[in-house]
C-alpha atoms as a PDB file:
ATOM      1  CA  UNK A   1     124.328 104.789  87.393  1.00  0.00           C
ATOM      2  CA  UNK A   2     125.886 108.018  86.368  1.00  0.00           C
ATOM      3  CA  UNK A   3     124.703 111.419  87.231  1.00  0.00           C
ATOM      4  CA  UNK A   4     124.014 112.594  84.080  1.00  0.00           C
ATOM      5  CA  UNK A   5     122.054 109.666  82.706  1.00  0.00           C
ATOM      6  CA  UNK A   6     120.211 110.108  86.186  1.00  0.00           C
ATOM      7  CA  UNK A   7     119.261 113.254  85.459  1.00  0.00           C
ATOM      8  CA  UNK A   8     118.114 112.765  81.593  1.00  0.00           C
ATOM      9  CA  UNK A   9     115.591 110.031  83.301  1.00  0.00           C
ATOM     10  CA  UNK A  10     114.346 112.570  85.335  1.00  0.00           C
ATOM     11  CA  UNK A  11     113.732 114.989  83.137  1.00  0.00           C
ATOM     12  CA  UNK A  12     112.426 112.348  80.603  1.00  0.00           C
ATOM     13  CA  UNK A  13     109.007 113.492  82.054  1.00  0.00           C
ATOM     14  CA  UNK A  14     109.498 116.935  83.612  1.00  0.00           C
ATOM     15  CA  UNK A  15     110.214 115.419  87.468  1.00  0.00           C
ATOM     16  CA  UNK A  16     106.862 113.410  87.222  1.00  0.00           C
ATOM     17  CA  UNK A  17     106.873 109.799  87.850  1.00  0.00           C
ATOM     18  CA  UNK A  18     106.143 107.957  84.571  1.00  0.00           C
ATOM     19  CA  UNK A  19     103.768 105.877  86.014  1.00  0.00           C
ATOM     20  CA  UNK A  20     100.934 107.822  88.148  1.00  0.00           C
ATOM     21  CA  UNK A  21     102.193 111.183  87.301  1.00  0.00           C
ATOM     22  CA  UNK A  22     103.183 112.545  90.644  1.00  0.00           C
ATOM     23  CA  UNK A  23     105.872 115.384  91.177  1.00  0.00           C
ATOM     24  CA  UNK A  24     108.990 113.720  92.791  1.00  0.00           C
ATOM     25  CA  UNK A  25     112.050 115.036  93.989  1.00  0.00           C
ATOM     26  CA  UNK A  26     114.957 114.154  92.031  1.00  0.00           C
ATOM     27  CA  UNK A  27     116.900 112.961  95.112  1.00  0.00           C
ATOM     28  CA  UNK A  28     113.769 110.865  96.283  1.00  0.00           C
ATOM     29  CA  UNK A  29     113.096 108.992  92.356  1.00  0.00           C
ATOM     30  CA  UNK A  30     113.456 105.683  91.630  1.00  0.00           C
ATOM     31  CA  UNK A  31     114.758 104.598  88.219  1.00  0.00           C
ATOM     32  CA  UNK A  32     112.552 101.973  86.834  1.00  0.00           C
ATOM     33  CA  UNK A  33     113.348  99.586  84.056  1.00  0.00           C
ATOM     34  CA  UNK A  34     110.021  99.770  81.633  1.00  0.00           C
ATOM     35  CA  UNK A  35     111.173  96.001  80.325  1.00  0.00           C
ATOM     36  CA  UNK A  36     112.414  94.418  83.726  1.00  0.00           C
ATOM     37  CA  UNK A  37     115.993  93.209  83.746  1.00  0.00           C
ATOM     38  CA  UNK A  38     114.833  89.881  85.041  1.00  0.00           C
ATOM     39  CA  UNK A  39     112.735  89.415  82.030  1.00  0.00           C
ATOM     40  CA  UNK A  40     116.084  89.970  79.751  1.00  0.00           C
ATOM     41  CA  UNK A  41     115.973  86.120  78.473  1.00  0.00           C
ATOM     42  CA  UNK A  42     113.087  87.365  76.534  1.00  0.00           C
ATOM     43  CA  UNK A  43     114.486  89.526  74.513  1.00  0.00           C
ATOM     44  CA  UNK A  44     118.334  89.377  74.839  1.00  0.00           C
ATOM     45  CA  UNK A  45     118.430  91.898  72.057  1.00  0.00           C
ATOM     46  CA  UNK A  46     116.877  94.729  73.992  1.00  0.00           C
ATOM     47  CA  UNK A  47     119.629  96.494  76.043  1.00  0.00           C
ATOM     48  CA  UNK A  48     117.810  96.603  79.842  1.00  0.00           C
ATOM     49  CA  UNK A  49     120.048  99.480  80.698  1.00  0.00           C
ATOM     50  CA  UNK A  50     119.613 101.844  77.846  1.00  0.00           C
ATOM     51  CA  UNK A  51     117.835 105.411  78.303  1.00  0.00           C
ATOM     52  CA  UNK A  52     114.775 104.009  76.334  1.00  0.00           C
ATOM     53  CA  UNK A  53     114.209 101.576  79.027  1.00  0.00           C
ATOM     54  CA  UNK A  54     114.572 103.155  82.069  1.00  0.00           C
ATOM     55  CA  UNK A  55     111.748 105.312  83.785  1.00  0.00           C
ATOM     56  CA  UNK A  56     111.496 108.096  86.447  1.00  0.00           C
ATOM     57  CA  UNK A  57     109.414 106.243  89.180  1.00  0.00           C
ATOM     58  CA  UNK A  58     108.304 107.314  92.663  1.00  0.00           C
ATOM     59  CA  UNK A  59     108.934 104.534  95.168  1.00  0.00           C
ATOM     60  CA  UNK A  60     105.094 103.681  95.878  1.00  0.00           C
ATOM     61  CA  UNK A  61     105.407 102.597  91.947  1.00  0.00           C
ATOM     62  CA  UNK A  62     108.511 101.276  91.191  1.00  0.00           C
ATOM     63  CA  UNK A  63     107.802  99.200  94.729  1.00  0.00           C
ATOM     64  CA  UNK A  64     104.289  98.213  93.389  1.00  0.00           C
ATOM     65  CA  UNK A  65     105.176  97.872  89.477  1.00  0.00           C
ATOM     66  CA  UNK A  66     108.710  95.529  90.974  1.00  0.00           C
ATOM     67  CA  UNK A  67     109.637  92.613  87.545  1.00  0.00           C
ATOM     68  CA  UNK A  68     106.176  93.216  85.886  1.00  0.00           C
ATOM     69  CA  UNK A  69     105.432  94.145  82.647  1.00  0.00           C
ATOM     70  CA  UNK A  70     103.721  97.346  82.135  1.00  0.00           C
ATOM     71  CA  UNK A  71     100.640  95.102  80.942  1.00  0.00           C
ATOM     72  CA  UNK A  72     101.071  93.016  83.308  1.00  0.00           C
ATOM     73  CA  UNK A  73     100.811  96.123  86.475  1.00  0.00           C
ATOM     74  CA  UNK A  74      98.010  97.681  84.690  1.00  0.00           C
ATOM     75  CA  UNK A  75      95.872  94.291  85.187  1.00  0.00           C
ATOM     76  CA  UNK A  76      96.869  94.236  89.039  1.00  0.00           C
ATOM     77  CA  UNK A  77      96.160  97.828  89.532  1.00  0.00           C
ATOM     78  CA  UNK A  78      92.702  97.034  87.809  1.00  0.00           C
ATOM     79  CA  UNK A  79      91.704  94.156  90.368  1.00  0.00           C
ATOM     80  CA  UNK A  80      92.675  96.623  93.666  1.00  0.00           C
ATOM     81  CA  UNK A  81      89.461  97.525  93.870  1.00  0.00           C
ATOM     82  CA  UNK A  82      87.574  94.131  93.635  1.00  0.00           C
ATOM     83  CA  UNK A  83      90.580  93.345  96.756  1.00  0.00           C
ATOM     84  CA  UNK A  84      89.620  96.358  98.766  1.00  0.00           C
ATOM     85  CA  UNK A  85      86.078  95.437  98.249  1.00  0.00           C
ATOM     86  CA  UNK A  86      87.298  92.452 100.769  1.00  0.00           C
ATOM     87  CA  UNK A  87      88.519  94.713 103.026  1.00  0.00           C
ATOM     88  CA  UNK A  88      86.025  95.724 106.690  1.00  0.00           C
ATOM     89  CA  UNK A  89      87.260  99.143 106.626  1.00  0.00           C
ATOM     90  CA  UNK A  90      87.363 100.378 102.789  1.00  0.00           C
ATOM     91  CA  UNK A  91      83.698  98.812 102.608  1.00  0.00           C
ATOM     92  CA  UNK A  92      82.290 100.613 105.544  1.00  0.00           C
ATOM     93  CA  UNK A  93      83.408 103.613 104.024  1.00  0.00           C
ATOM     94  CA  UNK A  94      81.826 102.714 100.918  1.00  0.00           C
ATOM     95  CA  UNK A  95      78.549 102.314 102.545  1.00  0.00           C
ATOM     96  CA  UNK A  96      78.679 105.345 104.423  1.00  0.00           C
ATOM     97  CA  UNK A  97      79.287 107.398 101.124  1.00  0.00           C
ATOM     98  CA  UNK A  98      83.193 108.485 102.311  1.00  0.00           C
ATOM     99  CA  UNK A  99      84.613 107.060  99.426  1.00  0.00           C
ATOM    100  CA  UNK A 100      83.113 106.338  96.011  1.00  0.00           C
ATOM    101  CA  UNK A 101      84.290 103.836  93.136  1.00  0.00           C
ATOM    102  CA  UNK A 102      84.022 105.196  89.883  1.00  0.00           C
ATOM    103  CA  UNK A 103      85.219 103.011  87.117  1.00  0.00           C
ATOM    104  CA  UNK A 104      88.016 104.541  84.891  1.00  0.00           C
ATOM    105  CA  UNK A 105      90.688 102.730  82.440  1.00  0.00           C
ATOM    106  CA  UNK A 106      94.329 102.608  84.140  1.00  0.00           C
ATOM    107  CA  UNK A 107      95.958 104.889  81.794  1.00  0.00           C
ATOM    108  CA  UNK A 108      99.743 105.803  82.852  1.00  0.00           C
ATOM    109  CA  UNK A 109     101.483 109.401  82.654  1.00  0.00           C
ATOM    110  CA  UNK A 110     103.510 108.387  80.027  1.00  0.00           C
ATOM    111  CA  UNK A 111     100.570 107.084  77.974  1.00  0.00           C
ATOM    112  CA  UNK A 112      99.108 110.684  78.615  1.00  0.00           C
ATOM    113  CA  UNK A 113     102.483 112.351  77.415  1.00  0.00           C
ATOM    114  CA  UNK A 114     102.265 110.488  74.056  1.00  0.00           C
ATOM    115  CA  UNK A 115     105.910 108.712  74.678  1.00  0.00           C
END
């Protein structure tokens, strides 16, 4: 991918991954394709590669998101709790009030930035 096109994905939301909205350093961000590539046969009109498509992504997202649809991510992202629920540790801690659920809608940066 070439520099400059690098760098207009980066900027695309002021350095902030598109996706949870954390700062990331432009040498450390992953470019993420919003539409994944592998899902191209779907709409073989849609150019995968154009700016429109691609995303600033830290690697915790882009790692997590991988070939899902944005849809697709929110609805796993909304079932980590129920599968931390499962888990010894993150319920003892629930119990003993050091972490609290509170339910909120998965809404990412981007949605926030009105793109």
């Amino acid at each position: 991918m070439k520099k400059a096109l690098r760098q207009a994905v980066y900027a695309k939301f002021g350095g902030h991954c598109a996706y949870c909205g954390q700062e990331i350093e432009f040498k450390k961000m992953q470019v993420d394709h919003f539409w994944p590539k592998f899902l191209s046969h779907f709409h073989p009109e849609v150019d995968k590669d154009a700016f429109e498509n691609l995303m600033p992504s830290c690697q915790k997202c882009n790692l997590h998101k991988s070939g899902m649809r944005p849809e697709m991510w929110r609805e796993q992202l909304r079932k980590q709790v129920i599968r931390l629920r499962e888990n010894a540790q993150f319920d003892r801690a629930l119990r003993f009030g050091q972490v609290r659920i509170t339910p909120c809608p998965i809404v990412f940066h981007f949605e926030k930035q009105g793109a």
